[in-house]
N, C-alpha and C. Protein backbone atom coordinates (compact mmCIF):
# COMPACT_ATOMS: atom_id res chain seq x y z
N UNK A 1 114.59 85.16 78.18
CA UNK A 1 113.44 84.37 78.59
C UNK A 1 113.22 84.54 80.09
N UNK A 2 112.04 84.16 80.53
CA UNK A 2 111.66 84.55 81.93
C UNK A 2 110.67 83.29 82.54
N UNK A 3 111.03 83.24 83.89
CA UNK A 3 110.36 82.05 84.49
C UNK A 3 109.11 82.30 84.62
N UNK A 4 108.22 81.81 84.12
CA UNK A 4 106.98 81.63 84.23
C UNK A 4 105.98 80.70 85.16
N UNK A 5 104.94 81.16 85.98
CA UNK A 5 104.17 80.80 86.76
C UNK A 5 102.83 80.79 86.15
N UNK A 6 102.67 79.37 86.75
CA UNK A 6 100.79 78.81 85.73
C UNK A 6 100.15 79.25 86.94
N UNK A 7 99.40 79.56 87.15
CA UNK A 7 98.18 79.75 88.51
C UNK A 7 96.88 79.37 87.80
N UNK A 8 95.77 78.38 88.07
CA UNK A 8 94.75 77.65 87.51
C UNK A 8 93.88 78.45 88.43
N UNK A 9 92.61 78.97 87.37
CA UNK A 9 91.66 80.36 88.16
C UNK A 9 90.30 79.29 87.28
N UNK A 10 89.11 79.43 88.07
CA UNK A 10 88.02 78.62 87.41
C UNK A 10 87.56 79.51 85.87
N UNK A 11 87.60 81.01 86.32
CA UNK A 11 87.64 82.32 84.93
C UNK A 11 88.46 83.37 85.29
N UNK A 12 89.19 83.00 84.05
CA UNK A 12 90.26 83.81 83.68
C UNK A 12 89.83 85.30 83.70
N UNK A 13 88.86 85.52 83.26
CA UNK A 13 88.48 87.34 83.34
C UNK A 13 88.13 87.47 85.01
N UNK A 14 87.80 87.07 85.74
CA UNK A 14 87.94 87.15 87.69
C UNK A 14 89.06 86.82 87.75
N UNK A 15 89.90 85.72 87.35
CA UNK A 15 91.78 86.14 88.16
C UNK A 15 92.38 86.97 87.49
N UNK A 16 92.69 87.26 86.12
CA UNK A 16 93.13 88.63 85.02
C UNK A 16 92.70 89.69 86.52
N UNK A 17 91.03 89.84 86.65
CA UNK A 17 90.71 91.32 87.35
C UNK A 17 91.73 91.40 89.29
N UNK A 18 91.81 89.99 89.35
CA UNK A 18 91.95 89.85 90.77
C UNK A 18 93.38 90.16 90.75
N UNK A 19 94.46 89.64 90.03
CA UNK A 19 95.47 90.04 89.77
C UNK A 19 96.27 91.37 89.41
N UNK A 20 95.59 91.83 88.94
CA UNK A 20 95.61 93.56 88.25
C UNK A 20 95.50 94.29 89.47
N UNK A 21 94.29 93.66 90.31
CA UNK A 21 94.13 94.49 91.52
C UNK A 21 95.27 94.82 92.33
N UNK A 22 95.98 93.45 92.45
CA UNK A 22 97.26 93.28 93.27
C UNK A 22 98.66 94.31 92.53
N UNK A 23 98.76 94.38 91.23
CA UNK A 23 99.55 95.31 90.51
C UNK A 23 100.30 94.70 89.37
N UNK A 24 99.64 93.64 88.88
CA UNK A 24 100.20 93.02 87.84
C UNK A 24 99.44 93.76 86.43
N UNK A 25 100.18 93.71 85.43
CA UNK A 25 99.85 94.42 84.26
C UNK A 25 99.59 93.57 83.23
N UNK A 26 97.91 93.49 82.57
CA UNK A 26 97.72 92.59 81.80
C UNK A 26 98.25 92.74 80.31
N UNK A 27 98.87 91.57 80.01
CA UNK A 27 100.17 91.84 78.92
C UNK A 27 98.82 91.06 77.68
N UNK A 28 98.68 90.01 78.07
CA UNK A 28 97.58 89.33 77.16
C UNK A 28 96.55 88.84 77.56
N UNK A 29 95.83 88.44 76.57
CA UNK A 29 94.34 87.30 76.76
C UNK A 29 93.64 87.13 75.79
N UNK A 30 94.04 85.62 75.94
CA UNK A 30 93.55 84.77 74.58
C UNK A 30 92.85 84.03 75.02
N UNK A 31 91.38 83.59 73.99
CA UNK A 31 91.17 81.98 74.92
C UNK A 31 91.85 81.20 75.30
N UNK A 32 91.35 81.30 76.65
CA UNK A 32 92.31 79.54 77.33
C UNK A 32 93.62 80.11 77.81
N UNK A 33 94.07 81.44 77.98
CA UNK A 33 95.04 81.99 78.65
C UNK A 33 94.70 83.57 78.86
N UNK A 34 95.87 83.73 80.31
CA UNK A 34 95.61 84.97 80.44
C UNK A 34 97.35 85.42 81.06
N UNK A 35 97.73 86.22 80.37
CA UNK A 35 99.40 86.74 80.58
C UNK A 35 99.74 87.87 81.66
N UNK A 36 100.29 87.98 82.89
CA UNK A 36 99.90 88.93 83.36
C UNK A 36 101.73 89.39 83.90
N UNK A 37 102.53 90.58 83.90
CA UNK A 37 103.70 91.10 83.92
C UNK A 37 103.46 91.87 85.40
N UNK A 38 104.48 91.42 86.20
CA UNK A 38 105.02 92.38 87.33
C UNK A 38 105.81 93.13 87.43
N UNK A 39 106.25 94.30 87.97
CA UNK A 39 107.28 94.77 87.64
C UNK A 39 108.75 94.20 87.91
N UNK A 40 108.76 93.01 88.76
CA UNK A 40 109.78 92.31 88.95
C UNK A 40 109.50 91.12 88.98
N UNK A 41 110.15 89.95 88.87
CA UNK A 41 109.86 88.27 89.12
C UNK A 41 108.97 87.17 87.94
N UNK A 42 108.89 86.66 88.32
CA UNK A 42 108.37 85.64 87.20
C UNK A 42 106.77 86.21 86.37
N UNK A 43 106.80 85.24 85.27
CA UNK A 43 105.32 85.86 84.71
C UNK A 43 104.42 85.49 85.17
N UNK A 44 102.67 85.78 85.04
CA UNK A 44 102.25 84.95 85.64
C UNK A 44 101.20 84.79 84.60
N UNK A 45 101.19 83.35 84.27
CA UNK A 45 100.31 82.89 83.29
C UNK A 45 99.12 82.53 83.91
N UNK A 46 97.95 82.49 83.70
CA UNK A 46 96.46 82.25 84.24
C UNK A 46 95.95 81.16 83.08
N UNK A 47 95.04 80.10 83.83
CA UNK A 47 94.70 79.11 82.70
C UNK A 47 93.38 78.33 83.41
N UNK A 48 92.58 78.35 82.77
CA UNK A 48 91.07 77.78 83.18
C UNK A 48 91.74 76.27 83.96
N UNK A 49 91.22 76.03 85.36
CA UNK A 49 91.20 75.17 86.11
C UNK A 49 90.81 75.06 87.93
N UNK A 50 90.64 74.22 88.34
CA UNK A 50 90.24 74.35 89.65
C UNK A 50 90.95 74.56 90.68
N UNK A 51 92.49 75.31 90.40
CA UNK A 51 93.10 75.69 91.20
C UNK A 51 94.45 75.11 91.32
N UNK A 52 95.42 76.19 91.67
CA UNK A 52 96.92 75.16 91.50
C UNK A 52 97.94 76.64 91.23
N UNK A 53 99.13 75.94 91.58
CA UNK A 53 100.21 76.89 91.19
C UNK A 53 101.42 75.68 90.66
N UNK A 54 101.73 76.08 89.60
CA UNK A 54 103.06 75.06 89.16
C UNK A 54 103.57 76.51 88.48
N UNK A 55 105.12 75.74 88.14
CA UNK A 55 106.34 76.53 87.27
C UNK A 55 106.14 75.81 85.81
N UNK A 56 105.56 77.04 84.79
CA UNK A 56 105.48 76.88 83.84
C UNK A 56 106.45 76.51 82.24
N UNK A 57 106.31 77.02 81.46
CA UNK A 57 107.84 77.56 80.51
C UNK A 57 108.38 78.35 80.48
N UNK A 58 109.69 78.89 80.18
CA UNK A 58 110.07 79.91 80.22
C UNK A 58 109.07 81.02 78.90
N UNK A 59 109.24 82.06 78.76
CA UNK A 59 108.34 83.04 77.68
C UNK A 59 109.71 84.36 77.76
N UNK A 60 109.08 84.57 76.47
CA UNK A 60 110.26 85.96 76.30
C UNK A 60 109.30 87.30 77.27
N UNK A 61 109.60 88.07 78.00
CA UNK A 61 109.22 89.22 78.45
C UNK A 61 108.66 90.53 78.11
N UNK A 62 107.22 90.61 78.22
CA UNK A 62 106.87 91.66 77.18
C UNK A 62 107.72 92.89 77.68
N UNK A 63 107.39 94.21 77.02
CA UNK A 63 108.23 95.10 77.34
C UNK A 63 106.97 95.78 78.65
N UNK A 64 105.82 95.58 78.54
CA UNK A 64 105.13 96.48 79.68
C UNK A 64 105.04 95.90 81.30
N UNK A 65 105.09 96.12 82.49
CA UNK A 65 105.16 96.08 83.23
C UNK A 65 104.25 96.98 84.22
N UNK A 66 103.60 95.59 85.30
CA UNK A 66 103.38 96.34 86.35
C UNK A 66 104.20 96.89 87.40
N UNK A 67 103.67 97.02 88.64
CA UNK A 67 104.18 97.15 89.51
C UNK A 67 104.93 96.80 90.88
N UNK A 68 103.96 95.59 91.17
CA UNK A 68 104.19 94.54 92.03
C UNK A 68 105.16 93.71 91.99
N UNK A 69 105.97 93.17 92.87
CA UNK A 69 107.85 92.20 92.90
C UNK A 69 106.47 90.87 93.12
N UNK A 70 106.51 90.15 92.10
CA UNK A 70 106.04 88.71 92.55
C UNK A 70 106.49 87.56 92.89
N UNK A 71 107.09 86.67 94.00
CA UNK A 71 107.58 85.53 94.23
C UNK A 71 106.88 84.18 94.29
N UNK A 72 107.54 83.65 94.26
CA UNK A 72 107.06 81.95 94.54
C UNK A 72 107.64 81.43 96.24
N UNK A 73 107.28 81.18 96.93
CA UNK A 73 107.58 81.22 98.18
C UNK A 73 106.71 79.76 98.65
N UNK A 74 107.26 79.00 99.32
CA UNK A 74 106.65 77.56 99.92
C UNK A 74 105.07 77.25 99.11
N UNK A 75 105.11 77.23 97.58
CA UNK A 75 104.13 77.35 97.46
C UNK A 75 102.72 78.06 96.95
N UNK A 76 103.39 79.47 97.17
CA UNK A 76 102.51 80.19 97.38
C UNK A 76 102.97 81.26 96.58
N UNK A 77 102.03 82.22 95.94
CA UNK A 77 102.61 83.21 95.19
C UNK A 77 102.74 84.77 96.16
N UNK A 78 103.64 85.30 96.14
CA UNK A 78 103.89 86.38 97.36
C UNK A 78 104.39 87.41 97.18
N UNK A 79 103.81 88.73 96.91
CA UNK A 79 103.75 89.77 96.55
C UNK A 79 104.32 90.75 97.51
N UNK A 80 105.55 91.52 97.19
CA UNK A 80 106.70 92.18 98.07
C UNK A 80 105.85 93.66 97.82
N UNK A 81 105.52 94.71 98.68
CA UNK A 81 104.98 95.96 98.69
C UNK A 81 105.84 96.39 99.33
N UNK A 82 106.02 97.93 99.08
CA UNK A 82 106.86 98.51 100.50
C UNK A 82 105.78 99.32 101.27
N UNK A 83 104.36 99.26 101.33
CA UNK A 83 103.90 99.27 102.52
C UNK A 83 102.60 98.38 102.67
N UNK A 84 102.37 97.87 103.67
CA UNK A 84 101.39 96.59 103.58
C UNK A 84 99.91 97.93 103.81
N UNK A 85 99.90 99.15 104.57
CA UNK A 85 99.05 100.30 105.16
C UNK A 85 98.86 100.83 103.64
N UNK A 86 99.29 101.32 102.83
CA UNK A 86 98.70 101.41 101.75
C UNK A 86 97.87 100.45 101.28
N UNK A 87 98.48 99.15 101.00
CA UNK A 87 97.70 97.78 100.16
C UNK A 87 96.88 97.84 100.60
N UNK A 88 96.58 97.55 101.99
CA UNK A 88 95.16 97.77 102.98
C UNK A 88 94.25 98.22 102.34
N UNK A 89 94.02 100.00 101.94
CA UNK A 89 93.39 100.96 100.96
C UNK A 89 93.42 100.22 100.21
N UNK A 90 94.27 99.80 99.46
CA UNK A 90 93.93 99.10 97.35
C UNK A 90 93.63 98.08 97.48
N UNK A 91 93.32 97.01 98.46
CA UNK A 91 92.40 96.03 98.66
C UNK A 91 91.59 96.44 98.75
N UNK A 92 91.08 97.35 99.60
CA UNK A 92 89.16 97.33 100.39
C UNK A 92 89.16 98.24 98.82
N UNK A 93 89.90 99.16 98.41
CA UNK A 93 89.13 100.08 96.75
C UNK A 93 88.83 99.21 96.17
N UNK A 94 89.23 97.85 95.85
CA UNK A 94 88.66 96.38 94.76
C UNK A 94 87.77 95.63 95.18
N UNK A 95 87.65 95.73 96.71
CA UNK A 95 86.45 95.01 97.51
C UNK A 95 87.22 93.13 97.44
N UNK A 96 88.62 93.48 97.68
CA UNK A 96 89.49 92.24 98.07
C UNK A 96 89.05 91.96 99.43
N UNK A 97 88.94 90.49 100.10
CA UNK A 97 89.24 90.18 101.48
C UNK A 97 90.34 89.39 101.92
N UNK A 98 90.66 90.22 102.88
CA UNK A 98 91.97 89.43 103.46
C UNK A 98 91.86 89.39 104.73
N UNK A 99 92.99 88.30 105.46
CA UNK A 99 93.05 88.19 106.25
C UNK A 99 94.40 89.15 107.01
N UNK A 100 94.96 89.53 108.02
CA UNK A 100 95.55 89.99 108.68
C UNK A 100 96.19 88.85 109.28
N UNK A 101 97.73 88.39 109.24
CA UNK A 101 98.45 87.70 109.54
C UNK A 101 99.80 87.77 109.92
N UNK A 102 99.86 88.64 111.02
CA UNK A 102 100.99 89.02 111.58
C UNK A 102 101.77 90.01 110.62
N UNK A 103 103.00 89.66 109.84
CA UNK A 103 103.51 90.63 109.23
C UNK A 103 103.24 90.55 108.07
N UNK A 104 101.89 89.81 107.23
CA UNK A 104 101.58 90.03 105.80
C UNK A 104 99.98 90.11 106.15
N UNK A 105 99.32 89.96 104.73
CA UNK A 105 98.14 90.27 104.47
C UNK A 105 98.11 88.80 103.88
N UNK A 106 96.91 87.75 103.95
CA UNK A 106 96.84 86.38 103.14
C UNK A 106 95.24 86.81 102.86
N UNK A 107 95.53 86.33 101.20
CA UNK A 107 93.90 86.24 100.44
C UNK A 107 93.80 85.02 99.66
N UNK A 108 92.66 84.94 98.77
CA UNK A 108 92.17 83.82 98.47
C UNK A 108 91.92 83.99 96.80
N UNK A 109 92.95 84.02 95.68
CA UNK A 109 92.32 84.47 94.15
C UNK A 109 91.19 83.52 94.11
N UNK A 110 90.58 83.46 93.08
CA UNK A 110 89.45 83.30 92.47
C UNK A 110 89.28 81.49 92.42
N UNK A 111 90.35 81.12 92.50
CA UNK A 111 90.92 79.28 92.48
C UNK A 111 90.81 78.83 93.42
N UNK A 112 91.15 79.97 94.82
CA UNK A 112 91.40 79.19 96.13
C UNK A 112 92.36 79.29 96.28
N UNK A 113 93.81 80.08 95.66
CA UNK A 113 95.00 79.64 95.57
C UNK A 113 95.29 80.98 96.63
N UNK A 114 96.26 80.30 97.42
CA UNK A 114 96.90 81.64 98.74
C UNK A 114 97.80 82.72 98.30
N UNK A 115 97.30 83.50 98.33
CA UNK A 115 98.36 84.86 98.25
C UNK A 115 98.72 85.42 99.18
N UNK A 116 100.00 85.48 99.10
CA UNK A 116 100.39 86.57 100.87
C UNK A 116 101.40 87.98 99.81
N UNK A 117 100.62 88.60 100.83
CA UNK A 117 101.15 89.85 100.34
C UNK A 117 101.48 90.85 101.89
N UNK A 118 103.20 91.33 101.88
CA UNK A 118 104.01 91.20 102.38
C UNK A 118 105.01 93.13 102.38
N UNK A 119 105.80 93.33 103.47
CA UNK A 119 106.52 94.09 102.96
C UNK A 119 107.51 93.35 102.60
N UNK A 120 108.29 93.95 101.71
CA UNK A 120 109.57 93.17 101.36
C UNK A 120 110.32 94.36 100.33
């Protein structure tokens, strides 16, 4: 079983797309949920609401995987890259905005909810 992360997106098909962007691999999507696999760290479940991050249930682990190490960090969900100069490129290719914040990149999914994305 694997720790699972709820993240509340207002539509699930804009955080599913916003997420994927970042390197998560969409495992499912059902009404009223959206399943999304990193290549390392917790799952991340997506669920119609006005925004939020809580620790969900545990779920068994599909076998497919993205790419992205995803953490939970003060809060915040935080995505380990080993180069932030690439991400740069695979943000502006999705037409992501971010901010520039010293040694990460901080954006805004589809909820409002903060993402920092990081070397690590």
């Amino acid at each position: 079983m694997s720790e699972t992360l709820v993240v509340y997106v207002p539509d699930l098909g804009q955080g599913a797309s916003f997420y994927q962007a970042l390197g998560l691999a969409l495992e499912e999507l059902v009404p009223g949920e959206a399943l999304l696999v990193p290549g390392e760290g917790p799952l991340l479940l997506l669920r119609p609401g006005t925004g939020g991050v809580e620790r969900g249930p545990s779920r068994p682990r599909p076998e497919g995987q993205g790419f992205a190490r995803l953490r939970l960090e003060e809060g915040r969900l935080s995505f380990l890259v080993e180069s932030l100069a690439h991400e740069r490129l695979r943000l502006a290719k999705y037409g992501l905005a971010y901010r520039e914040a010293g040694d990460h990149l901080l954006l805004f999914d589809p909820g409002g909810n903060p993402v920092v994305v990081r070397e690590g």
